[in-house]
Structure formats: C-alpha cells, structure tokens
PDB file of N, CA and C in Angstrom:
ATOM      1  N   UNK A   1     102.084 158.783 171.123  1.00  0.00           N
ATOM      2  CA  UNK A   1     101.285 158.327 169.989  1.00  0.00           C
ATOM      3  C   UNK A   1     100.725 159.514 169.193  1.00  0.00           C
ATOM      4  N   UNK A   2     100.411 160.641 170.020  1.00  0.00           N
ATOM      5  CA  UNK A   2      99.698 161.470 169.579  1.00  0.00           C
ATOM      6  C   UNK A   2     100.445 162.293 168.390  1.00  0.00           C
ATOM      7  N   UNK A   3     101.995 162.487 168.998  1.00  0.00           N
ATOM      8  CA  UNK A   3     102.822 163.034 168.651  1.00  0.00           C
ATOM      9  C   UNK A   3     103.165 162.654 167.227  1.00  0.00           C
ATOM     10  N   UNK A   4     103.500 161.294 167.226  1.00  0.00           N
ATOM     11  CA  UNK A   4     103.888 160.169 165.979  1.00  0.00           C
ATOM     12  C   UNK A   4     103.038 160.802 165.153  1.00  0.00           C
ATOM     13  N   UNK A   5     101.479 160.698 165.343  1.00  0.00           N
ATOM     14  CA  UNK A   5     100.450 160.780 164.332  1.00  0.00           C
ATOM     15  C   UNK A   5     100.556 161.851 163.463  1.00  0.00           C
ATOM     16  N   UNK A   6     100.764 163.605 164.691  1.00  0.00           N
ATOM     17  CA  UNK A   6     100.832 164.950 164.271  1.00  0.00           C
ATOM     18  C   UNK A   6     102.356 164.640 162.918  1.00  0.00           C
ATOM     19  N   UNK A   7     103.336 164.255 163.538  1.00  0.00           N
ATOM     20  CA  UNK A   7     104.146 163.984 162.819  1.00  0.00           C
ATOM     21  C   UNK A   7     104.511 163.529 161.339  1.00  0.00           C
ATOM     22  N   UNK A   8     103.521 162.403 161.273  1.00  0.00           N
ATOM     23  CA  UNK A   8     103.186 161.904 160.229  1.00  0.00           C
ATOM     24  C   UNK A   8     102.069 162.582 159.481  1.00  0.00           C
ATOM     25  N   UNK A   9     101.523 163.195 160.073  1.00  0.00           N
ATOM     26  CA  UNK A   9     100.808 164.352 159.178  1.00  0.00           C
ATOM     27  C   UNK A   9     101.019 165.247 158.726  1.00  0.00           C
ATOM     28  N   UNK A  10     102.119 165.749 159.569  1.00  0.00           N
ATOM     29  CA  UNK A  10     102.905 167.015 159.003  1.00  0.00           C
ATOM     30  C   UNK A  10     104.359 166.686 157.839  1.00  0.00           C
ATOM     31  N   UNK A  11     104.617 165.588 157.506  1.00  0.00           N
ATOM     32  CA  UNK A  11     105.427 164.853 156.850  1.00  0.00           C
ATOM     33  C   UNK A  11     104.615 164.767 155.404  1.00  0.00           C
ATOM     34  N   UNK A  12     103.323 164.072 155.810  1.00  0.00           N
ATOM     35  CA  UNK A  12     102.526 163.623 154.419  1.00  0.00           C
ATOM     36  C   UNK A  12     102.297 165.379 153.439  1.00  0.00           C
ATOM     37  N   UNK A  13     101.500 166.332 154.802  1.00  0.00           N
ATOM     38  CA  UNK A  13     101.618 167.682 154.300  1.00  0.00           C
ATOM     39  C   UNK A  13     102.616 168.518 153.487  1.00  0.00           C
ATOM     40  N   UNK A  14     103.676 168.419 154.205  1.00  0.00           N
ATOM     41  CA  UNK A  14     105.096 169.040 153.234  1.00  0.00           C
ATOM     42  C   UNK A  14     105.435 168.020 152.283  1.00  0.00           C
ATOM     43  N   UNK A  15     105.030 166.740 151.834  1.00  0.00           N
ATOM     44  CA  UNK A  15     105.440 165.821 151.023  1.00  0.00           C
ATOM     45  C   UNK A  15     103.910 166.793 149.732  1.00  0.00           C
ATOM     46  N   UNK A  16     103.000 167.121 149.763  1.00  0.00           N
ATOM     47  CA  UNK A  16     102.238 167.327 149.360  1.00  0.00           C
ATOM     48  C   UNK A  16     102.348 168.634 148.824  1.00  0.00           C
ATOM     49  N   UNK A  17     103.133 169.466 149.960  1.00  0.00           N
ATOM     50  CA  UNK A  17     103.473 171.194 149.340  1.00  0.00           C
ATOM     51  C   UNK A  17     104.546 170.895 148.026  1.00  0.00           C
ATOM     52  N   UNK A  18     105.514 169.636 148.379  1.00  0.00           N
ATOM     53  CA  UNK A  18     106.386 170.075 147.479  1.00  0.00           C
ATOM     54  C   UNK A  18     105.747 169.278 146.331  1.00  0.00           C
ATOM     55  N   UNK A  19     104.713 168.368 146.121  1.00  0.00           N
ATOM     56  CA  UNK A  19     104.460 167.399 144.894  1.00  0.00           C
ATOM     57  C   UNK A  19     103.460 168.760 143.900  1.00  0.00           C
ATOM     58  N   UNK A  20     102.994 169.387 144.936  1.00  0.00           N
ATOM     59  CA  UNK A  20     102.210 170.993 144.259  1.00  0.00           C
ATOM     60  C   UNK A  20     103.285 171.892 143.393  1.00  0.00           C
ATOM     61  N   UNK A  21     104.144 172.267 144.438  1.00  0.00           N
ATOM     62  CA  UNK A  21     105.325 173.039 143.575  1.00  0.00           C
ATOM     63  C   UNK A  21     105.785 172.423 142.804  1.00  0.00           C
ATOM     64  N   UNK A  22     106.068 171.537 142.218  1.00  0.00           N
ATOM     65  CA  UNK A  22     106.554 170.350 141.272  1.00  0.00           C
ATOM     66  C   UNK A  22     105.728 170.545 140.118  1.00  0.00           C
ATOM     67  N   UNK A  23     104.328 169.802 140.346  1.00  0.00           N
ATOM     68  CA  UNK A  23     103.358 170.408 139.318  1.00  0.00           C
ATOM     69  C   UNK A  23     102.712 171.347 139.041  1.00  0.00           C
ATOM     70  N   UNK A  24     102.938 172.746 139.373  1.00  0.00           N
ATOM     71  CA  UNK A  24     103.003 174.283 139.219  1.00  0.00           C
ATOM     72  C   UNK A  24     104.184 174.360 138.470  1.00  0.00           C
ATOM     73  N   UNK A  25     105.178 173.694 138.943  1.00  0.00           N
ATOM     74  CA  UNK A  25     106.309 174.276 137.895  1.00  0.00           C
ATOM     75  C   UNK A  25     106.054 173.776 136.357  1.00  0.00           C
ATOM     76  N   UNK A  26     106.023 172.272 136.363  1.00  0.00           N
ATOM     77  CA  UNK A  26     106.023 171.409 135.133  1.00  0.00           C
ATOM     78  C   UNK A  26     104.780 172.264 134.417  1.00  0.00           C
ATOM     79  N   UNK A  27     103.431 172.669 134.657  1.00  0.00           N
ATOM     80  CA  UNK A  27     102.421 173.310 134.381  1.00  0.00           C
ATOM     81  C   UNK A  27     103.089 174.671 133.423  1.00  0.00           C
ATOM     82  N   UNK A  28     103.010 175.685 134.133  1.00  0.00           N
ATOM     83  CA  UNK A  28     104.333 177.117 133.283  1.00  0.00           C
ATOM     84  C   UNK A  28     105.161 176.213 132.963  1.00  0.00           C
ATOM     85  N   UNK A  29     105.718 175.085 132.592  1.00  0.00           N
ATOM     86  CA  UNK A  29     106.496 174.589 131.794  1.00  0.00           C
ATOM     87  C   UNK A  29     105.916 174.589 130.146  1.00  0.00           C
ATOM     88  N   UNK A  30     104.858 173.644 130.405  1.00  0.00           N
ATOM     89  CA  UNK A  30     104.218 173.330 129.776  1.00  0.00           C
ATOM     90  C   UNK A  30     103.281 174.567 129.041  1.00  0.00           C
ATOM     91  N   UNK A  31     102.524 175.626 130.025  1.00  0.00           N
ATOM     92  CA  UNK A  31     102.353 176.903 128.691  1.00  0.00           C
ATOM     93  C   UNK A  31     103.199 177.264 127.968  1.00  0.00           C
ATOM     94  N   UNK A  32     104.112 177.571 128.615  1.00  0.00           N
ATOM     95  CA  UNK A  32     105.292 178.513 127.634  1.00  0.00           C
ATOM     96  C   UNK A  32     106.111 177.349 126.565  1.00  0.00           C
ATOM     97  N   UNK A  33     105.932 175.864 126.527  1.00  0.00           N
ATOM     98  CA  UNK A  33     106.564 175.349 125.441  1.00  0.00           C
ATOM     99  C   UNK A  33     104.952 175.193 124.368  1.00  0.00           C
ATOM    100  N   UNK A  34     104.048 175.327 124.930  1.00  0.00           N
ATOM    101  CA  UNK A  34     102.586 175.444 124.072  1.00  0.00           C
ATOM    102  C   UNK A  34     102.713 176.775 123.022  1.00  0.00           C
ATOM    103  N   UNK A  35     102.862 178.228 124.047  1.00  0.00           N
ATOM    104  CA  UNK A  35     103.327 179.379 123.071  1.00  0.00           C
ATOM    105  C   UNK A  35     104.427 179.254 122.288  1.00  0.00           C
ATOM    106  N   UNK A  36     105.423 178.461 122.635  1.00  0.00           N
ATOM    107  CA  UNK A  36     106.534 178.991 121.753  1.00  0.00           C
ATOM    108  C   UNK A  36     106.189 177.587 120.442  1.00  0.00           C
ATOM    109  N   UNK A  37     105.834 176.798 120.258  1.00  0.00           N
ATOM    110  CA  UNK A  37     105.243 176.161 119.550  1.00  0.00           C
ATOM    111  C   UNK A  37     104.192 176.428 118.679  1.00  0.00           C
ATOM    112  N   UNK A  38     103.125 177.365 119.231  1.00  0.00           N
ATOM    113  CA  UNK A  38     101.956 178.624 118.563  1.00  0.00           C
ATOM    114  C   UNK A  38     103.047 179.092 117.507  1.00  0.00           C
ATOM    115  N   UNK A  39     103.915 180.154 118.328  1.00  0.00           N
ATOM    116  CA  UNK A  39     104.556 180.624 117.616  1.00  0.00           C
ATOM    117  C   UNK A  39     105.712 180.708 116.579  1.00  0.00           C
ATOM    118  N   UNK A  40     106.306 179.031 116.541  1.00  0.00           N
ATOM    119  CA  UNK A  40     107.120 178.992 115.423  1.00  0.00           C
ATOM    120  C   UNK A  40     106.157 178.487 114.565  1.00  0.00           C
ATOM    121  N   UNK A  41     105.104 177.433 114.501  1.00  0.00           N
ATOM    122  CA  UNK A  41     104.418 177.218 113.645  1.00  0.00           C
ATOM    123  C   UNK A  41     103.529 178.538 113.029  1.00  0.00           C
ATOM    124  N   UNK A  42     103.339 179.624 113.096  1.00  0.00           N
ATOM    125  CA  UNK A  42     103.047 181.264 112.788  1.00  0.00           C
ATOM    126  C   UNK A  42     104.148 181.286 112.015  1.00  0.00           C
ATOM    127  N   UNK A  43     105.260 181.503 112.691  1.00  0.00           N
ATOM    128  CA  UNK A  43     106.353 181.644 111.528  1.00  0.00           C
ATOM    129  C   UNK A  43     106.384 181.034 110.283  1.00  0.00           C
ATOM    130  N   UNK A  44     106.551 179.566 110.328  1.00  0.00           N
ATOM    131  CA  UNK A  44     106.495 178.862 109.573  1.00  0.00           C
ATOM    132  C   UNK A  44     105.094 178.756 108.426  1.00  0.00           C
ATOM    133  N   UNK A  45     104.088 179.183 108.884  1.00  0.00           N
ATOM    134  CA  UNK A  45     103.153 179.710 107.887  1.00  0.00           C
ATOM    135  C   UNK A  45     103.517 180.962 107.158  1.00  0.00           C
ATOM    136  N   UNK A  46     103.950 182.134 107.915  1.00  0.00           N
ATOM    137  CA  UNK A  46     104.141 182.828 107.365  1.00  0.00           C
ATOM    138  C   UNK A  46     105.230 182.583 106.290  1.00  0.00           C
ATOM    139  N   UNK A  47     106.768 181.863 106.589  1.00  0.00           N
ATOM    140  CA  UNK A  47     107.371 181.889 105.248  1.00  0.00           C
ATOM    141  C   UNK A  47     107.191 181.213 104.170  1.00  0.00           C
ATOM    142  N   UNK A  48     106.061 179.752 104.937  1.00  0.00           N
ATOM    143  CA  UNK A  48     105.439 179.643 103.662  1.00  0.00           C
ATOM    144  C   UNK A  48     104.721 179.875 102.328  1.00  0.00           C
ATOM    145  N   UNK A  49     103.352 180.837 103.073  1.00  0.00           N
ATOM    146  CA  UNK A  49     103.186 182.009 102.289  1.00  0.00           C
ATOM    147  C   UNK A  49     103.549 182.706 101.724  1.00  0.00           C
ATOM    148  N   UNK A  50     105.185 183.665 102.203  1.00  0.00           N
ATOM    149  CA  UNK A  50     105.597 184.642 101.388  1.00  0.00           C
ATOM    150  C   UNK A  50     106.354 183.544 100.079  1.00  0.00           C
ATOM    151  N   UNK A  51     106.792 182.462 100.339  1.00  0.00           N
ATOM    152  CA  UNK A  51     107.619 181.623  99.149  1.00  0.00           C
ATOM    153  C   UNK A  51     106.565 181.599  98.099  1.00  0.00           C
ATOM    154  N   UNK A  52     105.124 181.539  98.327  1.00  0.00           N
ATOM    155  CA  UNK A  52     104.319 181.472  97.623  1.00  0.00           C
ATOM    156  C   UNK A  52     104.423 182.417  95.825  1.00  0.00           C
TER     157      UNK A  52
END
C-alpha cells in the first residue's frame, strides 16, 4: 500500500515537472514573440515617418 501511494506520488510529481517545462517553454515563447512584435511595429513607425 505504502508503495502504491509513494508511487503515485512520484507519478503526480514528474507529471508536474513536465506540465512546468511545458509552461517555461510556452512563457520564452511568448517574450520573444512580444519583442519581435515591439519591434516590427518600431519599424513600421519608423517608415511611416520617413514617408512623411
């Protein structure tokens, strides 16, 4: 019984490491499509401006 339990705890645990690494990844997903979004809209001001 005891065993089952450790088992199932150590199951729920690594079910939990990988739902972390999952949303760590999607997270740096999510900055770097935030910067590169900063930064075409920069662009896009800028050639607006110079058309000016």
């Amino acid at each position: 019984m005891m065993k089952e339990l450790q088992e199932t705890i150590d199951n729920i645990s690594d079910d939990f490491a990988d739902i972390n690494a999952i949303l760590a990844a999607r997270s740096r997903e999510l900055d770097r499509r935030e910067a590169f979004d900063k930064e075409i809209s920069e662009q896009i001001q800028s050639i607006l401006k110079s058309k000016k």
